[in-house]
C-alpha atoms as a PDB file:
ATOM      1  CA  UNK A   1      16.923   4.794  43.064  1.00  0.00           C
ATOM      2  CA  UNK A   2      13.672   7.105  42.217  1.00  0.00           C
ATOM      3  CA  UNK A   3      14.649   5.240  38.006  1.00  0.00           C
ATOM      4  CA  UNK A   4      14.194   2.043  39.700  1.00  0.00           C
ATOM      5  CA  UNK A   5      11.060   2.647  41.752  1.00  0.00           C
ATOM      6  CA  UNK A   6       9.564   4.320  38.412  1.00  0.00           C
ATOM      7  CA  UNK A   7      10.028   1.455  35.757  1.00  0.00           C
ATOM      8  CA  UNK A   8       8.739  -0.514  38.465  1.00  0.00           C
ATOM      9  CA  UNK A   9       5.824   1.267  39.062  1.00  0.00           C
ATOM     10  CA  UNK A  10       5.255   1.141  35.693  1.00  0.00           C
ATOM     11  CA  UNK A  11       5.601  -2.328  35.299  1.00  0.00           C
ATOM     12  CA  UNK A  12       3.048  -3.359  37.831  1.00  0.00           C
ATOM     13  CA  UNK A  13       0.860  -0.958  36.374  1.00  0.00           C
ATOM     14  CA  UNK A  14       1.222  -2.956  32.877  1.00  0.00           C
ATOM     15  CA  UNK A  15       0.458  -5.770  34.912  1.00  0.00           C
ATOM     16  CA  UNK A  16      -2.825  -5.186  36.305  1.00  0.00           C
ATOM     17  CA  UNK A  17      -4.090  -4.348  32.917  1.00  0.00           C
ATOM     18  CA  UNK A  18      -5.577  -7.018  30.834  1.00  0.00           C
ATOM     19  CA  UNK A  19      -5.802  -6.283  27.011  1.00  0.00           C
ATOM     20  CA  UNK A  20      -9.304  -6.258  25.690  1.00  0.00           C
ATOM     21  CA  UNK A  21     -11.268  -8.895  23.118  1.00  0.00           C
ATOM     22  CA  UNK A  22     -11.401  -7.755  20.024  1.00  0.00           C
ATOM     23  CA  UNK A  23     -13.169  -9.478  17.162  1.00  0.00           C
ATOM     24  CA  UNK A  24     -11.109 -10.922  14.180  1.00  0.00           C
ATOM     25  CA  UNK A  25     -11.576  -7.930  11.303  1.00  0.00           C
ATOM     26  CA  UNK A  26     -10.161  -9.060   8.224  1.00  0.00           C
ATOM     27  CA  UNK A  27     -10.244  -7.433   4.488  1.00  0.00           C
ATOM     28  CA  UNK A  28     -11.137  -9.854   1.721  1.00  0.00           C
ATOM     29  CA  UNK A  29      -8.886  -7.820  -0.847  1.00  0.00           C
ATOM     30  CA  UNK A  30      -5.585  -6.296  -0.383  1.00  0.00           C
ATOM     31  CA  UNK A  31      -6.596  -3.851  -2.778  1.00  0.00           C
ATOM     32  CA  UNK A  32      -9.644  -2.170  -4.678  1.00  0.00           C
ATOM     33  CA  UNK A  33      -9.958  -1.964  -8.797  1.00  0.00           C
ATOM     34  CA  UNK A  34     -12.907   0.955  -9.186  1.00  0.00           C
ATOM     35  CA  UNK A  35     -13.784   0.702 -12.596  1.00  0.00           C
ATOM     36  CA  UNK A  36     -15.210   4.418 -13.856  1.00  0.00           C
ATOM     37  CA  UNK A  37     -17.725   3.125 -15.777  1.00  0.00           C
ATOM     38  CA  UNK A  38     -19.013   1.391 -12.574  1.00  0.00           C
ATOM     39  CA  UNK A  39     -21.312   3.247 -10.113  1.00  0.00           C
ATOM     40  CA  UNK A  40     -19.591   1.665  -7.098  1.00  0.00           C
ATOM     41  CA  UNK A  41     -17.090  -0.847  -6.274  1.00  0.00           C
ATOM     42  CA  UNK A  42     -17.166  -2.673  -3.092  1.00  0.00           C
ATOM     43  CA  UNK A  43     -14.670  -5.237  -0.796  1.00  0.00           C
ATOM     44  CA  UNK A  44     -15.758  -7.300   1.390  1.00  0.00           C
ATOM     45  CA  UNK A  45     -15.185  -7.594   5.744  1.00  0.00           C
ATOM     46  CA  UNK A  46     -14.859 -10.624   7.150  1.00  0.00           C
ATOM     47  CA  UNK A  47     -14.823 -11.046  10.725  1.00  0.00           C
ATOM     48  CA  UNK A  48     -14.136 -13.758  12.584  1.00  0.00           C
ATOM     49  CA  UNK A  49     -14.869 -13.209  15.952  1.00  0.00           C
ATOM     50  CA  UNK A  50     -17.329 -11.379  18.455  1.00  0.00           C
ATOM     51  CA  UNK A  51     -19.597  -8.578  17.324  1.00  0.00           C
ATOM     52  CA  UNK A  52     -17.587  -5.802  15.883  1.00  0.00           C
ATOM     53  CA  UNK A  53     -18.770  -2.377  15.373  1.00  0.00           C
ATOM     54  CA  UNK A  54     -16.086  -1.036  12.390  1.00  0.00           C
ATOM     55  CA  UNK A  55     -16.229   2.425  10.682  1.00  0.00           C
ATOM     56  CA  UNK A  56     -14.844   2.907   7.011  1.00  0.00           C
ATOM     57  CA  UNK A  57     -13.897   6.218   5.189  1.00  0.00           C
ATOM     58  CA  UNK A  58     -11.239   7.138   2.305  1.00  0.00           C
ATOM     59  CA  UNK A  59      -7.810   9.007   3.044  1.00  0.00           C
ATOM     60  CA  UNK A  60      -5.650  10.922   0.668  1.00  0.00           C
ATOM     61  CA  UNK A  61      -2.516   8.843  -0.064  1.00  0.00           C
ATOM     62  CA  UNK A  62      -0.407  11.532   1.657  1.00  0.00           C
ATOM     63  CA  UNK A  63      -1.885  11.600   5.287  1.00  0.00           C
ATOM     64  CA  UNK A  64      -0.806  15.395   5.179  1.00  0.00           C
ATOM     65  CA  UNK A  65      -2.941  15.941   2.611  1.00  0.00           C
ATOM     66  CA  UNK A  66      -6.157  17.657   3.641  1.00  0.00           C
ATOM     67  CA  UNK A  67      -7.931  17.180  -0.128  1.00  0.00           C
ATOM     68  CA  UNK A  68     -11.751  16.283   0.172  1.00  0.00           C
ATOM     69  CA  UNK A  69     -12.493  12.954  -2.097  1.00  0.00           C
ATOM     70  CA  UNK A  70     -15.504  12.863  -4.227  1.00  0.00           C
ATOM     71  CA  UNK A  71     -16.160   9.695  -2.654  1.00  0.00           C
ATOM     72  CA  UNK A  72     -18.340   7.880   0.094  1.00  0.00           C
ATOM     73  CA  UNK A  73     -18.554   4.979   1.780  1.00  0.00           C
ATOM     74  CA  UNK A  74     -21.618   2.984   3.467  1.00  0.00           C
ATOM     75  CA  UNK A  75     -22.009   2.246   5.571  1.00  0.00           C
ATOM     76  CA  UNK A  76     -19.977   4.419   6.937  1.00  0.00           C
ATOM     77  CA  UNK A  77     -20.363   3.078  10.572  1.00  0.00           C
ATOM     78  CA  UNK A  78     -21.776  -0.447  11.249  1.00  0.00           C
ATOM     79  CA  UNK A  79     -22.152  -3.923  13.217  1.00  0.00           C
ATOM     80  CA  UNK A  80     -21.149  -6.486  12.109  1.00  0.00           C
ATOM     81  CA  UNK A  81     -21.903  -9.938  14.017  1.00  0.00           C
ATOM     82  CA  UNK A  82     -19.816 -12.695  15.341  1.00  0.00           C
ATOM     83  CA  UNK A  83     -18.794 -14.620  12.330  1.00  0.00           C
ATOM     84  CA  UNK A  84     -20.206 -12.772   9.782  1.00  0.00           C
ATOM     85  CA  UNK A  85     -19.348 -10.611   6.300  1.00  0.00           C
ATOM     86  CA  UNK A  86     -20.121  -7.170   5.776  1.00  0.00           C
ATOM     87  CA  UNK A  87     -20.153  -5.352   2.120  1.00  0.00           C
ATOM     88  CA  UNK A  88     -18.320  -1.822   1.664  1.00  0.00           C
ATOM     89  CA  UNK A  89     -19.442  -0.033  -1.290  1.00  0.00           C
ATOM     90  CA  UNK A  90     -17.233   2.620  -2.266  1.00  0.00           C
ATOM     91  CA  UNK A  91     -19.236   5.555  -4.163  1.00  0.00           C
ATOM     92  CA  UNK A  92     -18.145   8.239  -6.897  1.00  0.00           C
ATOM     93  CA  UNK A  93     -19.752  11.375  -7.202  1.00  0.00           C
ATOM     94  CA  UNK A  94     -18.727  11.475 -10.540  1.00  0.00           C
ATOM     95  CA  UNK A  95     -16.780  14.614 -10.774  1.00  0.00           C
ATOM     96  CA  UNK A  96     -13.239  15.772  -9.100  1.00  0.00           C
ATOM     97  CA  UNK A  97     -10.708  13.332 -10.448  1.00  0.00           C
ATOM     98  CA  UNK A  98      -8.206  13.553 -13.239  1.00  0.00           C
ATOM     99  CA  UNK A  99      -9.632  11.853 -16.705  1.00  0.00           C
ATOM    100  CA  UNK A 100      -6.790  11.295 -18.098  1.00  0.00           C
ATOM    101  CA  UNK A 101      -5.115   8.845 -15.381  1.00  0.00           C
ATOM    102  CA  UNK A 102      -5.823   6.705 -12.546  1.00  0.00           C
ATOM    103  CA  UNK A 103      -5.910   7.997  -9.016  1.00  0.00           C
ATOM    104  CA  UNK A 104      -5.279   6.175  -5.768  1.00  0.00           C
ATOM    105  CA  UNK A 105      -6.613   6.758  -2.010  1.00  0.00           C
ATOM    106  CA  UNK A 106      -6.535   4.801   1.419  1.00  0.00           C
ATOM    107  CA  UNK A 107      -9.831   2.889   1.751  1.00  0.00           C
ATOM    108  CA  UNK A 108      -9.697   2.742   6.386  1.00  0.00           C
ATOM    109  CA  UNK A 109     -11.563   0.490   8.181  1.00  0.00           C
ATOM    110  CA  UNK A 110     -11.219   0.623  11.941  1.00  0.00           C
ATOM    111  CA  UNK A 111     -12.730  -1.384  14.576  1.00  0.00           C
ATOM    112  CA  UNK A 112     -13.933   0.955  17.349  1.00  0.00           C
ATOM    113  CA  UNK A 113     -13.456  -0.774  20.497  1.00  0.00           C
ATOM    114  CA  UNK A 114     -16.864  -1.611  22.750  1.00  0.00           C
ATOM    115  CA  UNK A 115     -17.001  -0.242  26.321  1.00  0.00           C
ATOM    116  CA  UNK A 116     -15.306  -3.425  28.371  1.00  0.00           C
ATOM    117  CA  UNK A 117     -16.347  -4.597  32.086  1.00  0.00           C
ATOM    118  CA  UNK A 118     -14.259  -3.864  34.781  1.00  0.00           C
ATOM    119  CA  UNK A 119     -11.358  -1.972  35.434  1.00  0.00           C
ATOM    120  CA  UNK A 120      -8.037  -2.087  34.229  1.00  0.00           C
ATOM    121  CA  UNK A 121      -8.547  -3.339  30.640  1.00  0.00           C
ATOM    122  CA  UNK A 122      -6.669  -2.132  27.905  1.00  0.00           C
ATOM    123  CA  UNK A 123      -8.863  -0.996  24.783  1.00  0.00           C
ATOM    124  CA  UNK A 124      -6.904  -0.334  21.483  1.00  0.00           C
ATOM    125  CA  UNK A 125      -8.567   1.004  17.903  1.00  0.00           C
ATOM    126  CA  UNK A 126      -7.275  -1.474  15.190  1.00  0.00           C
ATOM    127  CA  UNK A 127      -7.374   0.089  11.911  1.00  0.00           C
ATOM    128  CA  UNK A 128      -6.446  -1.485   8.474  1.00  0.00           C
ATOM    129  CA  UNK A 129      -6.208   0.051   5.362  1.00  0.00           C
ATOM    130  CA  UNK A 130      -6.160  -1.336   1.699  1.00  0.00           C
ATOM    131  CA  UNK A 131      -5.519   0.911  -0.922  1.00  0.00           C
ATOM    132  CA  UNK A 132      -8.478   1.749  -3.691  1.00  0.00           C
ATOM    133  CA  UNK A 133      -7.322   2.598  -7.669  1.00  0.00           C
ATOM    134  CA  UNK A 134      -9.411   4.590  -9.352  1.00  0.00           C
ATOM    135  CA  UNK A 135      -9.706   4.295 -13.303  1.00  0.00           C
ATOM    136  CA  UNK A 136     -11.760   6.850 -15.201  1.00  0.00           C
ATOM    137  CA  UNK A 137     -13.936   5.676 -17.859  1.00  0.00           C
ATOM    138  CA  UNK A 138     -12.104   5.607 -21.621  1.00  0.00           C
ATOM    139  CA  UNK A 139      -8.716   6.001 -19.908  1.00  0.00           C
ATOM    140  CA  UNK A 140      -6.018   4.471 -22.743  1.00  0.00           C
ATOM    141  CA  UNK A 141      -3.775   1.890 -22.170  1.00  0.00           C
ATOM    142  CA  UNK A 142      -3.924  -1.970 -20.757  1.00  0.00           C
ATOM    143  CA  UNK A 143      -3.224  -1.627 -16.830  1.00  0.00           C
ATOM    144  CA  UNK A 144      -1.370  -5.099 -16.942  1.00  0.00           C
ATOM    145  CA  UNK A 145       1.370  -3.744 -19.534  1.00  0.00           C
ATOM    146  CA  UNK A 146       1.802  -0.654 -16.887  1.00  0.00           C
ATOM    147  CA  UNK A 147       4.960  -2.414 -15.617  1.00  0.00           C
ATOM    148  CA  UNK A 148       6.507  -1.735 -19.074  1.00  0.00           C
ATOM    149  CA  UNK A 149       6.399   1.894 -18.556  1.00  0.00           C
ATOM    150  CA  UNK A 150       8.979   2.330 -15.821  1.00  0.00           C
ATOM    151  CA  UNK A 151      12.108   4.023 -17.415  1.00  0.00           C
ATOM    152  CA  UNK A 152      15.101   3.135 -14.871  1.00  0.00           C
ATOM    153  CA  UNK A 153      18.432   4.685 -14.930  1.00  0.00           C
ATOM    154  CA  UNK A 154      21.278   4.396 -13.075  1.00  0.00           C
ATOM    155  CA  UNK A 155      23.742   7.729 -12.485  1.00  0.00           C
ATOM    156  CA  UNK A 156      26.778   8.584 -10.369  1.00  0.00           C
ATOM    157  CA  UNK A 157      26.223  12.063  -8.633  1.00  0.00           C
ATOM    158  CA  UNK A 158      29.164  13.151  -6.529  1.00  0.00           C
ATOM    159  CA  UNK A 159      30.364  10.090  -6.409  1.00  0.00           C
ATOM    160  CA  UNK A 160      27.769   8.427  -5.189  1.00  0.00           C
ATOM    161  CA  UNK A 161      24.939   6.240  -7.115  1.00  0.00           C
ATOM    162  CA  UNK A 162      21.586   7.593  -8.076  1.00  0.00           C
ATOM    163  CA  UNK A 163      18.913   5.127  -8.856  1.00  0.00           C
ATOM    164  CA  UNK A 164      15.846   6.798 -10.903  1.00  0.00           C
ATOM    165  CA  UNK A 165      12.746   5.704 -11.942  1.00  0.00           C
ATOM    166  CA  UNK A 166       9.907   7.291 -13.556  1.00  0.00           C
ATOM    167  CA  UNK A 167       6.412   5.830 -14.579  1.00  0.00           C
ATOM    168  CA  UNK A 168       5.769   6.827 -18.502  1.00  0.00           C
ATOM    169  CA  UNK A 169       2.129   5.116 -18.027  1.00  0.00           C
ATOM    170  CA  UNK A 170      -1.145   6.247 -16.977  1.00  0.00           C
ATOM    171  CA  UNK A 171      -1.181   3.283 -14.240  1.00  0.00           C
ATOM    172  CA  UNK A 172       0.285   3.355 -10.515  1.00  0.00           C
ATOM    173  CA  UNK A 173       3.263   0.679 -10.240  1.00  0.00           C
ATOM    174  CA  UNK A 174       4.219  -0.816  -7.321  1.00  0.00           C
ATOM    175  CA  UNK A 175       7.836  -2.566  -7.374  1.00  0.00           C
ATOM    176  CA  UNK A 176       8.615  -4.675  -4.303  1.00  0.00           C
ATOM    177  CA  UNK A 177      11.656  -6.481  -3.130  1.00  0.00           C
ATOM    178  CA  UNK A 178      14.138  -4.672  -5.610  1.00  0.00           C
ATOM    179  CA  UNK A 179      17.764  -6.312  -5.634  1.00  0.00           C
ATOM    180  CA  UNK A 180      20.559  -6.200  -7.730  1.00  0.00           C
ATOM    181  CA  UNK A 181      21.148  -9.525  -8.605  1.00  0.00           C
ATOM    182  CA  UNK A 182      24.709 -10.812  -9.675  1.00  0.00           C
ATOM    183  CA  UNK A 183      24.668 -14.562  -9.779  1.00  0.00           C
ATOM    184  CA  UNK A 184      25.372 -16.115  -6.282  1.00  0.00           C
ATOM    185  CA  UNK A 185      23.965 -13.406  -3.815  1.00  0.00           C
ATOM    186  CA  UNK A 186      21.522 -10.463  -4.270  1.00  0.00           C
ATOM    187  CA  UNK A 187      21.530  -7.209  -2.612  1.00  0.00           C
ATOM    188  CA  UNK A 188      18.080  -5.751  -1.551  1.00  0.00           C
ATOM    189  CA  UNK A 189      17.949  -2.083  -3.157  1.00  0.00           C
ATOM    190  CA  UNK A 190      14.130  -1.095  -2.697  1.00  0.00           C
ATOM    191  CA  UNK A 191      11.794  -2.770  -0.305  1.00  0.00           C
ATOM    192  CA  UNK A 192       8.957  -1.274  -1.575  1.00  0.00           C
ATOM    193  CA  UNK A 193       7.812   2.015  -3.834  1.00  0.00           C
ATOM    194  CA  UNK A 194       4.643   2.750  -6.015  1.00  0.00           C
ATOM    195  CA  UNK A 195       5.195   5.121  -8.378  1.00  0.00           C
ATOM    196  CA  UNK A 196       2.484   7.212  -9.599  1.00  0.00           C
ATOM    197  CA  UNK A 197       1.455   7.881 -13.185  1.00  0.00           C
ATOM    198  CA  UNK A 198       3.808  10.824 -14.537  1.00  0.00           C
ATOM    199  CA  UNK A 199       5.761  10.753 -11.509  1.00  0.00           C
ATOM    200  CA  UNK A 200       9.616  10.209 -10.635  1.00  0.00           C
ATOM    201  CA  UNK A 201      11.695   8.941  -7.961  1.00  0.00           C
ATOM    202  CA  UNK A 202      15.449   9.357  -6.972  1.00  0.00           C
ATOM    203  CA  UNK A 203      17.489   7.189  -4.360  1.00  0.00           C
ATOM    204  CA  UNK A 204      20.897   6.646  -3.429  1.00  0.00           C
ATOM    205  CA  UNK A 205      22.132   2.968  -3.726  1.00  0.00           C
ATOM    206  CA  UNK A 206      25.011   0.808  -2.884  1.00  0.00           C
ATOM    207  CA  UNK A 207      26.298  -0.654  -5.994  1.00  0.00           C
ATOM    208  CA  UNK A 208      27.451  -4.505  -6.461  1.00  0.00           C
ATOM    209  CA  UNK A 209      31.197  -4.277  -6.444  1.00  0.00           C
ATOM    210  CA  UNK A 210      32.324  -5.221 -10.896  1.00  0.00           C
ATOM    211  CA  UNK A 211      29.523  -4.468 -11.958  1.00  0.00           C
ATOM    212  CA  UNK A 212      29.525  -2.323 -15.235  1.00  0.00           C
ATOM    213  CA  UNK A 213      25.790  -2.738 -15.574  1.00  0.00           C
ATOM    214  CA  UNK A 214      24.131  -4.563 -13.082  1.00  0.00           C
ATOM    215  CA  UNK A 215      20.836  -5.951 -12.977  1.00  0.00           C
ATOM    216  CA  UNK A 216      18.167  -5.083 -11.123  1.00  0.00           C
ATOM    217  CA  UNK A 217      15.656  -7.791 -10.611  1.00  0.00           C
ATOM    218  CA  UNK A 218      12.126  -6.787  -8.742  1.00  0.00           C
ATOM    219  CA  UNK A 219       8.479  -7.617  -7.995  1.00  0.00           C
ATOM    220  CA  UNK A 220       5.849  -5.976  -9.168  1.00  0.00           C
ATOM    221  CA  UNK A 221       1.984  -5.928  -7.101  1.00  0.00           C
ATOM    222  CA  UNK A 222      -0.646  -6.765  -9.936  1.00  0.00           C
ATOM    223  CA  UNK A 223      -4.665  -5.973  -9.745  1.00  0.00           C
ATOM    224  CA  UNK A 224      -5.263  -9.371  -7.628  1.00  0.00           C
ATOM    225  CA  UNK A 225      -2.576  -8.956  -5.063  1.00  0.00           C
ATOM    226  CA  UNK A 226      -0.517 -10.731  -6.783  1.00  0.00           C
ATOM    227  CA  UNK A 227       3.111 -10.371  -7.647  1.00  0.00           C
ATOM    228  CA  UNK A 228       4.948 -10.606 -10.940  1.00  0.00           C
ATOM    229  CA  UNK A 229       9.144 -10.595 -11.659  1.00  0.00           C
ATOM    230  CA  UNK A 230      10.578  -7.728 -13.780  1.00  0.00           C
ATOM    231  CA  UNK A 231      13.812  -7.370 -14.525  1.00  0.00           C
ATOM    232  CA  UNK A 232      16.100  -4.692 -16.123  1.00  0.00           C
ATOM    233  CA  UNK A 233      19.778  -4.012 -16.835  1.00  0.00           C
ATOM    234  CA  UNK A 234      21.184  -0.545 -16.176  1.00  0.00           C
ATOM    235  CA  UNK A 235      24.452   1.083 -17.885  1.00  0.00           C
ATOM    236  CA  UNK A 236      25.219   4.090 -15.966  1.00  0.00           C
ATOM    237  CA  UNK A 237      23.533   6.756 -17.503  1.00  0.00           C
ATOM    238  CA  UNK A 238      21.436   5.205 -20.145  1.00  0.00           C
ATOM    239  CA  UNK A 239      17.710   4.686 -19.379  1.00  0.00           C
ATOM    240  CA  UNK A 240      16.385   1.255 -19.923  1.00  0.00           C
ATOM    241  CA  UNK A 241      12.581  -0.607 -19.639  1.00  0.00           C
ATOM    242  CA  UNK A 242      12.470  -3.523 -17.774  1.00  0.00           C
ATOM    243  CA  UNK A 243      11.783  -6.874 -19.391  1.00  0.00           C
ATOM    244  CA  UNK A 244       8.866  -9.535 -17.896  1.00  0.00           C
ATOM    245  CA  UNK A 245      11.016 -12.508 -16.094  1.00  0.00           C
ATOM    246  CA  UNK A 246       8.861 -16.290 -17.032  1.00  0.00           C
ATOM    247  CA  UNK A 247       9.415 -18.700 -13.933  1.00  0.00           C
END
């Protein structure tokens, strides 16, 4: 009886409280390229709606991670009007990163909510966040061939199956929508992993029933946004590269 009287407490409560405006805050990029030999690089806010007052900074990749980042942005706190753009410039200090790789970082940008009239309204913080890729100046290699340094391989540890990949390159890769695809249906594997440069990654998969060495067909997220098919065939144990699939 006191359960019942609760939720609907509650309930009425939810009610009488009426969600707040907020203006239309939109990222012109999904991602940001930050050329070294660049001062700066800089994206774009768009936002569609009422005034909007939005503040931006830069996050470790692993939110546990309490690293300081040689970087700023401005403005760091700002209006921007109804229906109106703002430009983020993202800084370098020009010291504190690896030169011999890229690095990556969350760029945030949250819209702090205004002080609403009357009672009862419901104010939330809407933050978005884009990620920003970091490439030192004279770094080696062609960032569009990056997808050809993932080294895949496919082994059976107590009986189960171990997919591994590892990124050879100096570039992040992120793979999207992994399946193993074996003619008439595909089986989703990976929905979505970037793997750093140098790094490695392990996880247990289901394999496709008769399949000696199945395929693995995947996306790949390119410097526009953009997506590009990979795919790569796997005998268990033997590492393979994966090879560019033309629509």
């Amino acid at each position: 009886m006191k359960t019942r009287y609760f939720a609907a407490g509650v309930a009425l409560a939810c009610a009488l409280i009426t969600p707040a405006t907020h203006a239309a805050i939109s990222l012109a990029a999904t991602r940001v390229i930050f050329d070294g030999k660049n001062k700066e690089a800089s994206v774009v806010v768009n936002n569609d709606g009422a005034e909007a007052l939005i503040q931006s900074w830069l996050d470790p990749l692993d939110d546990a991670s309490s690293q300081a980042l040689p970087f700023a942005v401005t403005p760091p706190l700002v209006k921007v009007p109804a229906n109106r753009q703002q430009l983020l410039r993202v800084l370098y200090e020009g010291v504190g990163l690896p030169a011999d790789r890229e690095s990556a970082f969350w760029l945030n940008v949250q819209e702090i909510p205004q002080a609403a009239a009357g009672d009862n309204v419901l104010q939330l913080a809407v933050r978005q966040r884009i990620k920003v890729f970091f490439r030192p100046t004279g770094l080696k290699g062609d960032p569009q061939q990056a997808p050809g340094h993932l080294q895949w391989r496919l082994d059976r540890e107590s009986g189960k199956a171990v997919l591994h990949v590892k990124n050879a390159g100096l570039y992040h890769v992120t793979v999207v929508d992994a399946k193993w695809h074996t003619g008439s249906t595909d089986a989703s594997v990976i929905d979505a992993k970037m793997v750093a440069p140098g790094a490695s990654a392990s996880m247990p998969v289901k394999l496709p029933a008769n399949e000696a060495a199945p395929e693995l067909r995947y996306e790949i997220v390119n410097d526009f946004g953009g997506r590009e098919s990979y795919r790569v065939t796997l005998p268990a144990g033997q590492s393979a590269a994966p090879v560019s699939v033309t629509h």
